[in-house]
Structures are given as C-alpha cells and as structure tokens.
C-alpha atoms as a PDB file:
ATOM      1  CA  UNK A   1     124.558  85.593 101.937  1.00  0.00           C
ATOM      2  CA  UNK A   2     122.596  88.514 102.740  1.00  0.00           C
ATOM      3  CA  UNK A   3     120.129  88.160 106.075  1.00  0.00           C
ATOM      4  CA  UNK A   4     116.625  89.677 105.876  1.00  0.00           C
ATOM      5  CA  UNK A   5     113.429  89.756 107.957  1.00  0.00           C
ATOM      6  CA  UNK A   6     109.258  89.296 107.228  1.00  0.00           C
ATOM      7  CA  UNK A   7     106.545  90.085 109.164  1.00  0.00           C
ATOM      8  CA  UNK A   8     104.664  87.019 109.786  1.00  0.00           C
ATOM      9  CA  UNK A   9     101.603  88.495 107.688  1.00  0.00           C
ATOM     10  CA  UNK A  10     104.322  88.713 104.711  1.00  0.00           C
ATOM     11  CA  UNK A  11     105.594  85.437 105.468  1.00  0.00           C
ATOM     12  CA  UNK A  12     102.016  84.261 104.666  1.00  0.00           C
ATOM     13  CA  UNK A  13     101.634  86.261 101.926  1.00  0.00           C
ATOM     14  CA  UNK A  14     104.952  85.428 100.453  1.00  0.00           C
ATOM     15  CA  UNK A  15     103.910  81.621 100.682  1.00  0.00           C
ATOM     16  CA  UNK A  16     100.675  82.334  98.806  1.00  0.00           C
ATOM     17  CA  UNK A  17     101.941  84.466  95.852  1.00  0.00           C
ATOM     18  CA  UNK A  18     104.811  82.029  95.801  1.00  0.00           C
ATOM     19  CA  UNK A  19     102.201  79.165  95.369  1.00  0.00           C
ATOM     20  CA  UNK A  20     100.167  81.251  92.482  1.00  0.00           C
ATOM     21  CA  UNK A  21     103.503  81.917  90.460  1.00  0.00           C
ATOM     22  CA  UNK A  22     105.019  78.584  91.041  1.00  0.00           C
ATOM     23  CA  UNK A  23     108.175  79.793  92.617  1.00  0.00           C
ATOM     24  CA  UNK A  24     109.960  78.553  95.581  1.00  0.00           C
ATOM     25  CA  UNK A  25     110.258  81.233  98.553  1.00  0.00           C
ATOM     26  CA  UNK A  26     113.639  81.966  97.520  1.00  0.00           C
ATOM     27  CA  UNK A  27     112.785  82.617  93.759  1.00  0.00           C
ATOM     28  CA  UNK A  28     109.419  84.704  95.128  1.00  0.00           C
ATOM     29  CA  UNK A  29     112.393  87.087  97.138  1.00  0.00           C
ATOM     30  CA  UNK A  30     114.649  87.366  94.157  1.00  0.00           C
ATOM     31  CA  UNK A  31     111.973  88.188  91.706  1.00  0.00           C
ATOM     32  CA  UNK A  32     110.874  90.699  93.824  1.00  0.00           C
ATOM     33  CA  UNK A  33     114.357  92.361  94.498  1.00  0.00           C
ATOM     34  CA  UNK A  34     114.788  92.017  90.229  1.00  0.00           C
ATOM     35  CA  UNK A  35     111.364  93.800  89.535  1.00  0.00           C
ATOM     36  CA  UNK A  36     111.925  96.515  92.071  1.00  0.00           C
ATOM     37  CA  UNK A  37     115.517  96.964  90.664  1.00  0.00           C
ATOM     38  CA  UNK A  38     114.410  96.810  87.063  1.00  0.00           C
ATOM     39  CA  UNK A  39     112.165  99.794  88.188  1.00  0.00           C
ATOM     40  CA  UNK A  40     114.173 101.504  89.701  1.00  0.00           C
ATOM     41  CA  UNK A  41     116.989 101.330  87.273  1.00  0.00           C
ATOM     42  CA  UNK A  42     114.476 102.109  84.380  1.00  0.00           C
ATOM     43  CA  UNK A  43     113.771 105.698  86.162  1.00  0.00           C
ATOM     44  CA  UNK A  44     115.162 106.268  89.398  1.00  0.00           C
ATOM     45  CA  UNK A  45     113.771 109.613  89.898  1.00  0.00           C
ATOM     46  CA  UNK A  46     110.382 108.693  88.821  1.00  0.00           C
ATOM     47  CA  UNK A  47     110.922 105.765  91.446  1.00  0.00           C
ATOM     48  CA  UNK A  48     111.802 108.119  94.053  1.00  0.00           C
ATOM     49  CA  UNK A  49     109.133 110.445  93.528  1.00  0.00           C
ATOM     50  CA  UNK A  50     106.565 108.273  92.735  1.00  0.00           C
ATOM     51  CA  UNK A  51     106.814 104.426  94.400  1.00  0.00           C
ATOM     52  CA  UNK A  52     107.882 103.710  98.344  1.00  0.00           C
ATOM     53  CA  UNK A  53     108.195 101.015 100.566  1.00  0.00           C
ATOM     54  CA  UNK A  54     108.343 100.771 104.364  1.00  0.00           C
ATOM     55  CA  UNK A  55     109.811  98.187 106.387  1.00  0.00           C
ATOM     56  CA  UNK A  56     107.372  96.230 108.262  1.00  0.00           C
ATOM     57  CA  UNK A  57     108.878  94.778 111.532  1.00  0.00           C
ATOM     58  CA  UNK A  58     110.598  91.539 111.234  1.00  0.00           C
ATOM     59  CA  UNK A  59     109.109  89.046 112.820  1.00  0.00           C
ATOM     60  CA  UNK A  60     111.024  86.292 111.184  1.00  0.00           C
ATOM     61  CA  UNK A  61     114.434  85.705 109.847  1.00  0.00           C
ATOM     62  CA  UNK A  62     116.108  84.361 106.840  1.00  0.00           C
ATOM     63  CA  UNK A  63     119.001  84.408 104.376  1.00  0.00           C
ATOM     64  CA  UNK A  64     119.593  84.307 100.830  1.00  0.00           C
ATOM     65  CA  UNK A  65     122.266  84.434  98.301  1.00  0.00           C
ATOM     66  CA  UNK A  66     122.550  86.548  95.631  1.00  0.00           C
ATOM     67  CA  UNK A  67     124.461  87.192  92.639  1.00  0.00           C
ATOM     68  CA  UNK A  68     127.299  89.337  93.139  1.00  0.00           C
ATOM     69  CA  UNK A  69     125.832  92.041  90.601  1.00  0.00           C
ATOM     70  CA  UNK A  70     122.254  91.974  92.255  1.00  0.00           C
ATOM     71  CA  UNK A  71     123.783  92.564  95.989  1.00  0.00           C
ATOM     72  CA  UNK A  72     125.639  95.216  94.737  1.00  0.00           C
ATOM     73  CA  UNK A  73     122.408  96.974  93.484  1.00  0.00           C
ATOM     74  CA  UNK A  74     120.631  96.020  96.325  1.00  0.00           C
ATOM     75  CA  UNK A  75     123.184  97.982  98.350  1.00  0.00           C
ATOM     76  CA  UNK A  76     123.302 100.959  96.084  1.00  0.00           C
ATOM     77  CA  UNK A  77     119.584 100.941  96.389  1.00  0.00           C
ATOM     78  CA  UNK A  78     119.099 100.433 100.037  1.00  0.00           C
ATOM     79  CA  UNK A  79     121.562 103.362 100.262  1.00  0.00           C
ATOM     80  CA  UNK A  80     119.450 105.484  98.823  1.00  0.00           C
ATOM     81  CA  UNK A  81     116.441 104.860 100.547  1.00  0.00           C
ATOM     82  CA  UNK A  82     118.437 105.407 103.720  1.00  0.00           C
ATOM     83  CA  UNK A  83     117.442 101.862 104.915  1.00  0.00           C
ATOM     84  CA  UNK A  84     119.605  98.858 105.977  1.00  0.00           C
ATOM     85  CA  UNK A  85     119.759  95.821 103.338  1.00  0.00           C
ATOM     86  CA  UNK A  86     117.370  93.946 105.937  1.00  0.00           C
ATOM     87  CA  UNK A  87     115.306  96.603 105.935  1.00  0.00           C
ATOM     88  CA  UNK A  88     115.299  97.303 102.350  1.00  0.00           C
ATOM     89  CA  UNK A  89     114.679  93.172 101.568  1.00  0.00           C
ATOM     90  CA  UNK A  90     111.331  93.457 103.928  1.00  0.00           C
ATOM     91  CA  UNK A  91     110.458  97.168 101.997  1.00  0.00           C
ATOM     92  CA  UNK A  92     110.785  95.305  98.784  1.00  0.00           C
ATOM     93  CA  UNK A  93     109.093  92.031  99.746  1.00  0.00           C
ATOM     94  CA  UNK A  94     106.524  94.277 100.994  1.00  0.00           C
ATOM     95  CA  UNK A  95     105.420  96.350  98.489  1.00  0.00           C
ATOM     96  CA  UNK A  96     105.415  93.469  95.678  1.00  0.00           C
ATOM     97  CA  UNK A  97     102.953  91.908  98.136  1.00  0.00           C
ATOM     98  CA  UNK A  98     100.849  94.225  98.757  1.00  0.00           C
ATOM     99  CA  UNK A  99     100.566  95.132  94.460  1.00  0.00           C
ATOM    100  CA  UNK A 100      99.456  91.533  94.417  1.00  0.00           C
ATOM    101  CA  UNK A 101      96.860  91.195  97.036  1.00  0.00           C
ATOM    102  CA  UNK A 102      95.834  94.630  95.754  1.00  0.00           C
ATOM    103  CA  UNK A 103      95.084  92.880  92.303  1.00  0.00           C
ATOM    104  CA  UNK A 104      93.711  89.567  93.809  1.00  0.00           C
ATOM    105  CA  UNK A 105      91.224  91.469  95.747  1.00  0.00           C
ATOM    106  CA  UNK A 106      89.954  93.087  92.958  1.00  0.00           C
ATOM    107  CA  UNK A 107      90.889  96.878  94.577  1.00  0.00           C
ATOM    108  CA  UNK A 108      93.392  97.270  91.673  1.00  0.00           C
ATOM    109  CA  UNK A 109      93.114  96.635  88.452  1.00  0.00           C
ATOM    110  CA  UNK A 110      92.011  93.216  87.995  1.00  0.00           C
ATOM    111  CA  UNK A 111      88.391  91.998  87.618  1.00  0.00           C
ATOM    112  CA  UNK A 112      89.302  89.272  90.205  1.00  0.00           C
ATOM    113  CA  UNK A 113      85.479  88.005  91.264  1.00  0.00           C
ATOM    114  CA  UNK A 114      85.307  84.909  88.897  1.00  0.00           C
ATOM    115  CA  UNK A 115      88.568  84.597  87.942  1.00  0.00           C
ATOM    116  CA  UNK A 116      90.765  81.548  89.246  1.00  0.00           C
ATOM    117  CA  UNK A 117      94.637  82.531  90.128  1.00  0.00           C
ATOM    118  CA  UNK A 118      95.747  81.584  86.679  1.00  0.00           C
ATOM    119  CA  UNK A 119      93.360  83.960  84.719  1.00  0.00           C
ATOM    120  CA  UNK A 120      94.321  86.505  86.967  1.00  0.00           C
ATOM    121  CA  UNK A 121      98.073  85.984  86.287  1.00  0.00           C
ATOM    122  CA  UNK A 122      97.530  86.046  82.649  1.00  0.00           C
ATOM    123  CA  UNK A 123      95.436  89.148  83.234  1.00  0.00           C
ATOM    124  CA  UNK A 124      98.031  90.813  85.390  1.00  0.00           C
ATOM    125  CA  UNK A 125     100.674  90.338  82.469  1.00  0.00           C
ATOM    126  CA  UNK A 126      98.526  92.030  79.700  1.00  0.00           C
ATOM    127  CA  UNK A 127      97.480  94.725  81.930  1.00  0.00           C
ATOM    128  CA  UNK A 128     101.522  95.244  82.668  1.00  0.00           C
ATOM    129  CA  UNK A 129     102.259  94.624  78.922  1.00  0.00           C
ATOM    130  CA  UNK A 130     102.362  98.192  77.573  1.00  0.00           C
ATOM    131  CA  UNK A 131     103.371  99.501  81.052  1.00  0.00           C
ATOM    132  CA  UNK A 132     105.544  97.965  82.574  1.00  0.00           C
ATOM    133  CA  UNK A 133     108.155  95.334  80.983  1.00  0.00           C
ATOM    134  CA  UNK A 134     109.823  94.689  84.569  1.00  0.00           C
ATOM    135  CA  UNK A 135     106.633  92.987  85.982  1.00  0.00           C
ATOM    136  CA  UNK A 136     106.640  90.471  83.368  1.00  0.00           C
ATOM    137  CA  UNK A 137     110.345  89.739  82.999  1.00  0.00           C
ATOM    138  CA  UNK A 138     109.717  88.493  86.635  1.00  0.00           C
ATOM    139  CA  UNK A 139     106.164  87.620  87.161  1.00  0.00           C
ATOM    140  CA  UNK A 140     104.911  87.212  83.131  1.00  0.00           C
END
C-alpha cells in the first residue's frame, strides 16, 4: 500500500476524467502511473528531456495498492526524478490531468466546441494512434 496526496483542484479533476473514462478513482490513479511508466520506459531520456511533472501540494490523502512490479517502477522512477513516491503519485496524477483538461478545453489538440465527452475520447485515441501507443493502452 503506497500513500499519496492531491490537491483538492486534482481531486476534482481526478473525479471528472474518472467519470469521462468510466474508471473508478483507483483505476483513474493506476492508469495514470501505467501511461507515465509506459513513457517513460519507451524513452527515458526523451522523457527526461522532454516531459515533467511537479508536485502540487497535497491537500488530501489516500492509499493504493499496487502490483509488486508497478511499485517497483514507481520507485525506480520517483528516484530519478529526485521526488518522494507521494510526491511522484501527485506529479503523475498531475500532469495526466492537466493533458486532459488541456484537450477538453480545446487548447490542445482536440476540436472540443461541439463535441460531447465521448467524441472527444474517441478523438483523443486517433490523434494518439500513430504517436503514442501508451495513451491508448490506458485511456483508448
């Protein structure tokens, strides 16, 4: 059982993205460790030099349990970054986020005016199609 903290703005957030992709909070937080490892394991350097994510402060707590595989990753990542694990869960959680709202508010990428959550989800996963495989392992 690993312990991690959200801002209360990600807390929202978290509960609406969870909502759009059907996931429990839980599954939302796991997906979004996966993708970021998936990333990062695809190119670490290019991950390094290219994506970040800073720790918002915590505002409120929680817990989850992960495989043994994925917390050892997790670790080996958060190590790198220099950042605790709760840290590194909130970093994580954080910059997923803030990709989606990016796309739902039309700033990035998606043509989101007219569209209803669904189109934009199905939009989302073509756009990340010939990109980037890790998005839609987790969020196709």
């Amino acid at each position: 059982m690993i312990e991690y903290g959200l801002s209360k703005h990600q807390l929202k957030e978290l509960k609406r993205f969870s909502h759009i992709f059907n996931k429990t909070k839980d599954e939302m937080v796991l997906d979004c460790i996966l993708v970021v490892l998936c990333i990062w394991n695809d190119n670490k350097e290019g991950f390094n030099n290219g994506r970040g994510f800073d720790p918002d402060i915590s505002e409120v707590d929680f817990s989850i349990d992960l495989p043994n595989d994925i917390e050892e990753e997790l670790y080996e990542l958060s190590d790198d970054r220099d950042l605790s694990i709760h840290d590194c869960i909130n970093g994580i959680v954080g910059l997923v986020l803030v990709y989606f709202d990016l796309n739902w508010s039309g700033e990035f990428g998606l043509e989101s005016d007219d569209m209803t959550d669904q189109e934009k989800v199905i939009e989302l996963t073509k756009e990340n199609d010939y990109d980037d495989e890790c998005w839609n392992k987790y969020f196709g």
